[in-house]
PDB file of N, CA and C in Angstrom:
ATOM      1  N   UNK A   1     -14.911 156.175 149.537  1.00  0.00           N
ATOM      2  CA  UNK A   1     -15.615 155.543 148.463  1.00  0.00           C
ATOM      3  C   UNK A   1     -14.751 155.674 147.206  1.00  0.00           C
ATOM      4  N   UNK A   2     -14.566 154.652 146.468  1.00  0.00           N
ATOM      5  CA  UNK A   2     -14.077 154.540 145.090  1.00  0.00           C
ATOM      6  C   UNK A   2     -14.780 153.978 144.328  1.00  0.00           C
ATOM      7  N   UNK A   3     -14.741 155.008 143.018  1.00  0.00           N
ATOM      8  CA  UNK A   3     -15.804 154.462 141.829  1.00  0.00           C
ATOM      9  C   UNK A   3     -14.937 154.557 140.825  1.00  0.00           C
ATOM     10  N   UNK A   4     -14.784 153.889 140.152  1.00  0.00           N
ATOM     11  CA  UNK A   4     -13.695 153.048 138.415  1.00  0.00           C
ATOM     12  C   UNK A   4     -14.939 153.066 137.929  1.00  0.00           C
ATOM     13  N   UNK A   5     -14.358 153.942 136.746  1.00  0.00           N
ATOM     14  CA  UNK A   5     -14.977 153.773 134.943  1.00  0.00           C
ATOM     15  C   UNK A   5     -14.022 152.781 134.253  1.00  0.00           C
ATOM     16  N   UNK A   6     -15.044 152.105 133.287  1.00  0.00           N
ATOM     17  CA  UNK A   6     -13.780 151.384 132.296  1.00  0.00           C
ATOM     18  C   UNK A   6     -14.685 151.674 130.882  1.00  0.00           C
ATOM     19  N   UNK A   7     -13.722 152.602 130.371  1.00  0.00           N
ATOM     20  CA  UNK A   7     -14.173 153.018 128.959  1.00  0.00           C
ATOM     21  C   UNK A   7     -14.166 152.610 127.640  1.00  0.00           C
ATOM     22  N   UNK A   8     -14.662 151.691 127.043  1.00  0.00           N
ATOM     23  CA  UNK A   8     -13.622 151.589 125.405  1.00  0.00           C
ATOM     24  C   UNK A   8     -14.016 152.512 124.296  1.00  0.00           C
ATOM     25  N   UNK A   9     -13.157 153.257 123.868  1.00  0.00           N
ATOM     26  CA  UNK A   9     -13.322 153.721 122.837  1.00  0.00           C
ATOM     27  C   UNK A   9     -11.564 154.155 122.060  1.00  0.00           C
ATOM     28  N   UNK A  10     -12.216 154.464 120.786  1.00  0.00           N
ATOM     29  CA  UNK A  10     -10.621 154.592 119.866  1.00  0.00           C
ATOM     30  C   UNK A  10      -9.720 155.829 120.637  1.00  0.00           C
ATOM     31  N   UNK A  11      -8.682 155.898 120.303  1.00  0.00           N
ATOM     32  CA  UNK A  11      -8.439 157.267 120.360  1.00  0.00           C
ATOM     33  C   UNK A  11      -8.698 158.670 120.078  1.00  0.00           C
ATOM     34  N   UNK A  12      -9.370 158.271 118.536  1.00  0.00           N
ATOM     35  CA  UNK A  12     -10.049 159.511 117.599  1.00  0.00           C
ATOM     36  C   UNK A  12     -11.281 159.947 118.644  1.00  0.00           C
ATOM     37  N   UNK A  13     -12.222 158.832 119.219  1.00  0.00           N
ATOM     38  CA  UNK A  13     -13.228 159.104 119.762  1.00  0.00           C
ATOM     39  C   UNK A  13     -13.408 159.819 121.159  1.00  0.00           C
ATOM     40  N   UNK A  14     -11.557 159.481 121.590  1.00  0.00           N
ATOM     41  CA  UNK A  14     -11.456 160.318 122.979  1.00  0.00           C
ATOM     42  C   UNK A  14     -11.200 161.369 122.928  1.00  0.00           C
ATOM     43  N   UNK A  15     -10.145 161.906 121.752  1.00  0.00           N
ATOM     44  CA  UNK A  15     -10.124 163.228 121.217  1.00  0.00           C
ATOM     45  C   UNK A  15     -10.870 164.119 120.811  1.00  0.00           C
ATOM     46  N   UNK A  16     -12.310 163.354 120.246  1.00  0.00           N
ATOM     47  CA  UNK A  16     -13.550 164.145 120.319  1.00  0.00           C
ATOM     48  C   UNK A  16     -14.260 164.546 121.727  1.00  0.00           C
ATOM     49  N   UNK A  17     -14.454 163.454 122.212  1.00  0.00           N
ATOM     50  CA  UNK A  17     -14.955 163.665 123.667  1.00  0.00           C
ATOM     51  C   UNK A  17     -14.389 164.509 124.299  1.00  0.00           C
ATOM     52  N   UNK A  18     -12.880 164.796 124.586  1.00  0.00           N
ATOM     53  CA  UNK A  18     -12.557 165.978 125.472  1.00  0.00           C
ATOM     54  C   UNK A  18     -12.056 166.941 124.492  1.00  0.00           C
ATOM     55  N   UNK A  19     -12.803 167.312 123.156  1.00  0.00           N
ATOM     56  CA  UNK A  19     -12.403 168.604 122.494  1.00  0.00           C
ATOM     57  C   UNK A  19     -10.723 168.618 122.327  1.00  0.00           C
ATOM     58  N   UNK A  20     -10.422 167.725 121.795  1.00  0.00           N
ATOM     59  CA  UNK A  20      -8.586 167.968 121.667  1.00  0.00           C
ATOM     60  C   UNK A  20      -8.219 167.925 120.119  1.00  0.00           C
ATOM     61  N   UNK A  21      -7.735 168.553 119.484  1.00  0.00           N
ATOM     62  CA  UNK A  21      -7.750 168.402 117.935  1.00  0.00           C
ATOM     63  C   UNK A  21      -7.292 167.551 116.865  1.00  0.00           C
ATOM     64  N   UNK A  22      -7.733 166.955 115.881  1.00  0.00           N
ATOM     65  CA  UNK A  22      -7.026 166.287 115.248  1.00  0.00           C
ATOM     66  C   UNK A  22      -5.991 166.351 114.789  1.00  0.00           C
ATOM     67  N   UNK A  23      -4.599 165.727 115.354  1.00  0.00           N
ATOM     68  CA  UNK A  23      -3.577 166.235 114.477  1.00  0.00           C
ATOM     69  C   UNK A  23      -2.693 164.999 113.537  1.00  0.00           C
ATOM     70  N   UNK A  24      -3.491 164.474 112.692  1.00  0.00           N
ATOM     71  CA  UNK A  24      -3.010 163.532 111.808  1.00  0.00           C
ATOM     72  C   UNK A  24      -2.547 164.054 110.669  1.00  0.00           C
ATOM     73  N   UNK A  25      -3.226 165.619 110.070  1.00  0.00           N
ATOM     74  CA  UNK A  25      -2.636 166.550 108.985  1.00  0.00           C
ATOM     75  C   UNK A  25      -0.922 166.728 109.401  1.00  0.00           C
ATOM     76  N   UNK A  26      -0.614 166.979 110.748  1.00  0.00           N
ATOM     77  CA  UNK A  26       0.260 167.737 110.786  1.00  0.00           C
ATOM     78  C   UNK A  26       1.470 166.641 110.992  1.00  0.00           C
ATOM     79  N   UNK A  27       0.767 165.384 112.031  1.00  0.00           N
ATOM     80  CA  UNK A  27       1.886 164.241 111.766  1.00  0.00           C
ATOM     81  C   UNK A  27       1.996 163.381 110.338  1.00  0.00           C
ATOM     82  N   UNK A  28       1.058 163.509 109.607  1.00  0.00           N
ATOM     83  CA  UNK A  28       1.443 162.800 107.807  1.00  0.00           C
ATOM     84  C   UNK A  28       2.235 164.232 107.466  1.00  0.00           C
ATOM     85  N   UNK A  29       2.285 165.528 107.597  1.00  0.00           N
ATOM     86  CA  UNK A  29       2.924 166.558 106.683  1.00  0.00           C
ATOM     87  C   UNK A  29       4.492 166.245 107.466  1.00  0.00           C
ATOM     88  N   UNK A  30       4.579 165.990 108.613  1.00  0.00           N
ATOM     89  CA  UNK A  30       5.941 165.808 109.751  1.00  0.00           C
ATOM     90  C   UNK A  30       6.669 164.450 109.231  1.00  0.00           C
ATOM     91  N   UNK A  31       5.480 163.437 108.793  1.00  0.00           N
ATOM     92  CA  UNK A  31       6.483 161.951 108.362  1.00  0.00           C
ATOM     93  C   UNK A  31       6.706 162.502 106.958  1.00  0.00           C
ATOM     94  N   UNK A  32       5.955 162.836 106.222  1.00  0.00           N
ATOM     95  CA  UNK A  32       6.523 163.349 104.675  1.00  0.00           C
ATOM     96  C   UNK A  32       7.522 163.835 104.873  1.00  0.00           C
ATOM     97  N   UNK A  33       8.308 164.896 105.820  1.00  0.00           N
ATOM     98  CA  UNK A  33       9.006 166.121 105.579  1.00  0.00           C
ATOM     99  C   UNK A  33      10.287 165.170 106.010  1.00  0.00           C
ATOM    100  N   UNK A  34       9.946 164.329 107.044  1.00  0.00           N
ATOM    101  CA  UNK A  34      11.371 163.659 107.527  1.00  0.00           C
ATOM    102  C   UNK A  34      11.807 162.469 106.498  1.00  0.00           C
ATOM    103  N   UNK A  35      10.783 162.149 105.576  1.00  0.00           N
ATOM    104  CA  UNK A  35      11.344 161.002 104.440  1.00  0.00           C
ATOM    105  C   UNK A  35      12.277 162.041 103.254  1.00  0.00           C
ATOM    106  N   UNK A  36      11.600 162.868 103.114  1.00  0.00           N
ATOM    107  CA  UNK A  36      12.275 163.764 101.794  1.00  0.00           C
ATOM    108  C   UNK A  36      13.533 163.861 102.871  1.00  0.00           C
ATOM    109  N   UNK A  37      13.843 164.050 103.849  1.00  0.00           N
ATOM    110  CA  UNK A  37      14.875 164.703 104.735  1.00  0.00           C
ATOM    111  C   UNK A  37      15.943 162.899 104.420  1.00  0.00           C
ATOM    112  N   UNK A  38      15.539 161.961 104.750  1.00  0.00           N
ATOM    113  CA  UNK A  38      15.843 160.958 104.784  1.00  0.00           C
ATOM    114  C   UNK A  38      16.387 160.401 103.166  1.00  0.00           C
ATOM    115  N   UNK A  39      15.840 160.698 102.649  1.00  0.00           N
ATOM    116  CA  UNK A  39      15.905 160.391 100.951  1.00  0.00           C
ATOM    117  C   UNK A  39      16.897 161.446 100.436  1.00  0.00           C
ATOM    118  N   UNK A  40      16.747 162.446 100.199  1.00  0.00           N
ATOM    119  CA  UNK A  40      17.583 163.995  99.754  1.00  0.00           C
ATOM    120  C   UNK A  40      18.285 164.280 100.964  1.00  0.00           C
ATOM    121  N   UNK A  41      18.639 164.223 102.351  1.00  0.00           N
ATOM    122  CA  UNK A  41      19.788 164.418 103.012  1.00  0.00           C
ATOM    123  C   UNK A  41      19.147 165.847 103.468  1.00  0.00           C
ATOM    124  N   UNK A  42      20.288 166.441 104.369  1.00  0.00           N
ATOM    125  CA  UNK A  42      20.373 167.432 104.728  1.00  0.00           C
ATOM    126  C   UNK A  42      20.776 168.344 103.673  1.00  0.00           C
ATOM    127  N   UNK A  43      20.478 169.693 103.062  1.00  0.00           N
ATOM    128  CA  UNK A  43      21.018 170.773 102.591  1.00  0.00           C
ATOM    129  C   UNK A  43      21.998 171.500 103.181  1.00  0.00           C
ATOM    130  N   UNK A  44      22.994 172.483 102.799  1.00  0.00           N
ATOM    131  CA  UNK A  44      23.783 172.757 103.816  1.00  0.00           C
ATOM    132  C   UNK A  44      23.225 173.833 104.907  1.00  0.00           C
ATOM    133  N   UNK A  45      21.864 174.681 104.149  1.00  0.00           N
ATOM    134  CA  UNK A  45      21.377 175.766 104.765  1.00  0.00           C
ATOM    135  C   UNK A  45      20.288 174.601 105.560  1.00  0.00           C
ATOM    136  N   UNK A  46      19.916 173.845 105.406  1.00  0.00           N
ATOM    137  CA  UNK A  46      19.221 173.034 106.723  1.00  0.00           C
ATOM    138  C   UNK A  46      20.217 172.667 108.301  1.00  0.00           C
ATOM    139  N   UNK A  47      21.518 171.954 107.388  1.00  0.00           N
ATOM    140  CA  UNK A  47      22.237 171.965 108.527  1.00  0.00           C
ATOM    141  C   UNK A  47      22.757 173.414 109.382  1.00  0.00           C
ATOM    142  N   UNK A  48      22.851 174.390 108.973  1.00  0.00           N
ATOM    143  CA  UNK A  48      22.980 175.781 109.539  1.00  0.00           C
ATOM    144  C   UNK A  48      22.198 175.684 110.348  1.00  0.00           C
ATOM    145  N   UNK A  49      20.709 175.383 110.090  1.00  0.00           N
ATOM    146  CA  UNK A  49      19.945 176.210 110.844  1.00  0.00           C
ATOM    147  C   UNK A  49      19.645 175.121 112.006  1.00  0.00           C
ATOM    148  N   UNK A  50      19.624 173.676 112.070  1.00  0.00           N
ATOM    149  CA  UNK A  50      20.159 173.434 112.725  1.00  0.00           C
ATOM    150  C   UNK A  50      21.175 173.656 113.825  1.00  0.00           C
ATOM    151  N   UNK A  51      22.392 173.180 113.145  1.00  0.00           N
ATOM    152  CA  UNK A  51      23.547 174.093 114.108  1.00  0.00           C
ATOM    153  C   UNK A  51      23.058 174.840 115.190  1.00  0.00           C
ATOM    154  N   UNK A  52      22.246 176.146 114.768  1.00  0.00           N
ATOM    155  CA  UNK A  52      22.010 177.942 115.134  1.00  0.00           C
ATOM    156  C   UNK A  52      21.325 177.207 116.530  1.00  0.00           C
ATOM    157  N   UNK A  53      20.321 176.416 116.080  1.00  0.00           N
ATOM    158  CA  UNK A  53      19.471 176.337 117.442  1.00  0.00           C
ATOM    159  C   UNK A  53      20.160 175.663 118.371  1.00  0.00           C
ATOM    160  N   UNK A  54      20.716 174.908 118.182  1.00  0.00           N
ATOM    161  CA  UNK A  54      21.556 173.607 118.623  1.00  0.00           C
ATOM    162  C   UNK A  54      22.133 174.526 119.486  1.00  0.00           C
ATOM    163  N   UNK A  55      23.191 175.685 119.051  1.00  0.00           N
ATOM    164  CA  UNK A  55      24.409 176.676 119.630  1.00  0.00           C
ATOM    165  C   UNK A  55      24.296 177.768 119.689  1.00  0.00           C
ATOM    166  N   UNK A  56      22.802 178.606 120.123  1.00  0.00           N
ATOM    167  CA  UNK A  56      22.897 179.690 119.862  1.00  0.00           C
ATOM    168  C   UNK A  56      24.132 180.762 120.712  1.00  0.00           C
ATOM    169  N   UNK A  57      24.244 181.950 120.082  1.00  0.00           N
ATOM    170  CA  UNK A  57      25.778 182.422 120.701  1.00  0.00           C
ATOM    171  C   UNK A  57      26.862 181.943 120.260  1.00  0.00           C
ATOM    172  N   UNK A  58      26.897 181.239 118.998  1.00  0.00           N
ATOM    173  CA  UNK A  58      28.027 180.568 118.598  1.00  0.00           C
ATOM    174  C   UNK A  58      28.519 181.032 117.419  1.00  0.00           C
ATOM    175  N   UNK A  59      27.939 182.099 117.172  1.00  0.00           N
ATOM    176  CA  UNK A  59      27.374 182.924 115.309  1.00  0.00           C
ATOM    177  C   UNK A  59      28.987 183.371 115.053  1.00  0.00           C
ATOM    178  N   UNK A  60      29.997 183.451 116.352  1.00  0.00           N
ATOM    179  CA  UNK A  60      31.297 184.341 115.412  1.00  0.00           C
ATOM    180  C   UNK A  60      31.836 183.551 115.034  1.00  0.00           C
ATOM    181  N   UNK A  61      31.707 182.101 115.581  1.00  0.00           N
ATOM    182  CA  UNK A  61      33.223 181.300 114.948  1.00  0.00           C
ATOM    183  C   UNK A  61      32.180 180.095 114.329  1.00  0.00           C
ATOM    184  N   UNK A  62      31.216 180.443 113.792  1.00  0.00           N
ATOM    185  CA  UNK A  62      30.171 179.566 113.103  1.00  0.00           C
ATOM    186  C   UNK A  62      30.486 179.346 111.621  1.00  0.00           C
ATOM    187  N   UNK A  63      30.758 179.901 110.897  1.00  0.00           N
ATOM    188  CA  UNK A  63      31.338 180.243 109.709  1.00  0.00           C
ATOM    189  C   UNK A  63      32.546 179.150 109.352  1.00  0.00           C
ATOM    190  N   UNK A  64      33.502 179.280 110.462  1.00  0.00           N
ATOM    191  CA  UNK A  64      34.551 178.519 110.714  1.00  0.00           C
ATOM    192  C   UNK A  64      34.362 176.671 110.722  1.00  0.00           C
ATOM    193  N   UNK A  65      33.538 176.870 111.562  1.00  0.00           N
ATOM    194  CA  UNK A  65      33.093 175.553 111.860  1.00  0.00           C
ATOM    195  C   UNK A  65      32.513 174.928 110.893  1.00  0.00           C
ATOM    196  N   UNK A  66      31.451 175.856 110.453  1.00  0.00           N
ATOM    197  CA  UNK A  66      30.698 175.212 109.009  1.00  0.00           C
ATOM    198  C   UNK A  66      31.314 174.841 108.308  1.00  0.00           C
ATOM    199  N   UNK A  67      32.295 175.674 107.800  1.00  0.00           N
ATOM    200  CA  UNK A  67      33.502 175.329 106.770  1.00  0.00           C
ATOM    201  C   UNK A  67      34.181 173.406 106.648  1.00  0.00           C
ATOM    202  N   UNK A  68      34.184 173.619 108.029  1.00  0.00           N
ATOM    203  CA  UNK A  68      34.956 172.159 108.457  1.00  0.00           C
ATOM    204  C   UNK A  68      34.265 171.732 108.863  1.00  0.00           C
ATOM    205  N   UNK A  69      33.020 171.455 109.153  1.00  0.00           N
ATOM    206  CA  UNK A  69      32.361 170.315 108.909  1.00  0.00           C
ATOM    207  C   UNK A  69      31.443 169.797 107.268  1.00  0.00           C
ATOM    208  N   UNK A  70      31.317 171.201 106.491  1.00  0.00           N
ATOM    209  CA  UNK A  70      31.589 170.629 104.688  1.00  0.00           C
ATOM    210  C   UNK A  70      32.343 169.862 104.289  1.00  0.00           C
ATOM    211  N   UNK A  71      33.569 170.470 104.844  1.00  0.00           N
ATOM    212  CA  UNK A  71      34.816 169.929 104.266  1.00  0.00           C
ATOM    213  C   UNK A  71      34.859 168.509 104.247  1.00  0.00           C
ATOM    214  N   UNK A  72      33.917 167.887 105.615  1.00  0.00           N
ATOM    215  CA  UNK A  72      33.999 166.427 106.097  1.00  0.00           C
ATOM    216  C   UNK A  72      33.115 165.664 105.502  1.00  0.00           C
ATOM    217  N   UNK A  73      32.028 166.577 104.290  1.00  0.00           N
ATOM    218  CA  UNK A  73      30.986 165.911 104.415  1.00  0.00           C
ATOM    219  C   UNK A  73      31.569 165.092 102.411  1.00  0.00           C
ATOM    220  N   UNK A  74      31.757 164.077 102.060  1.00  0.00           N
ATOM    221  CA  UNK A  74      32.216 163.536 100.680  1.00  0.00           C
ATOM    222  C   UNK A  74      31.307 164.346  99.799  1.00  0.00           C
ATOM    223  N   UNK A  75      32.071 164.371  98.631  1.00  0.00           N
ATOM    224  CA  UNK A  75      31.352 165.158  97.134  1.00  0.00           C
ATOM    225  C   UNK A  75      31.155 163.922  96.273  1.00  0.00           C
ATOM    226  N   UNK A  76      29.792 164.177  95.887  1.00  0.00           N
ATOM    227  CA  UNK A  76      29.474 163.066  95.101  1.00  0.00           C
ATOM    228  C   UNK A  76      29.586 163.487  93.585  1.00  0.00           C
ATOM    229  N   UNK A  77      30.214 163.126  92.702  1.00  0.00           N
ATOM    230  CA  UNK A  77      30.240 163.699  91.426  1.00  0.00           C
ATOM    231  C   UNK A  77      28.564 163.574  90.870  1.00  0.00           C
ATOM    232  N   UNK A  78      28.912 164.694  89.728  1.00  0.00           N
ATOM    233  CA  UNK A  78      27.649 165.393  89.249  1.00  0.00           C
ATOM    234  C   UNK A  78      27.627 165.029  87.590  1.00  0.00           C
TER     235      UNK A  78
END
């Protein structure tokens, strides 16, 4: 025997129905964070920490590397 439901409802309303949480706070705080990221660039201590996860175990000749990839990145006068 086979029995099909056909349901309509929003998404918000299915997320209520099976208790799953709203997470529209955390994706508007996630698109904000990637426009400022997009607009203002990377910092150099953002790109570090980057890097770190990217390579962890890579911490002795990290320094090195950082160096030269600054070096690559243009200076915009101030």
């Amino acid at each position: 025997m086979k029995v099909h439901f056909e349901i309509e409802c929003t998404p918000e309303e299915a997320r209520a129905f099976f208790g799953l949480p709203d997470l529209a706070p955390v994706h508007d705080a996630y698109v904000d964070k990637m426009k400022s990221m997009m607009v203002d660039g990377l910092t150099p201590a953002d790109f570090e920490k980057v890097a770190r996860s990217w390579m962890p175990g890579f911490a002795d000749g990290f320094e090195q590397w950082r160096q030269l990839m600054l070096s690559a990145i243009p200076k915009t006068p101030q």
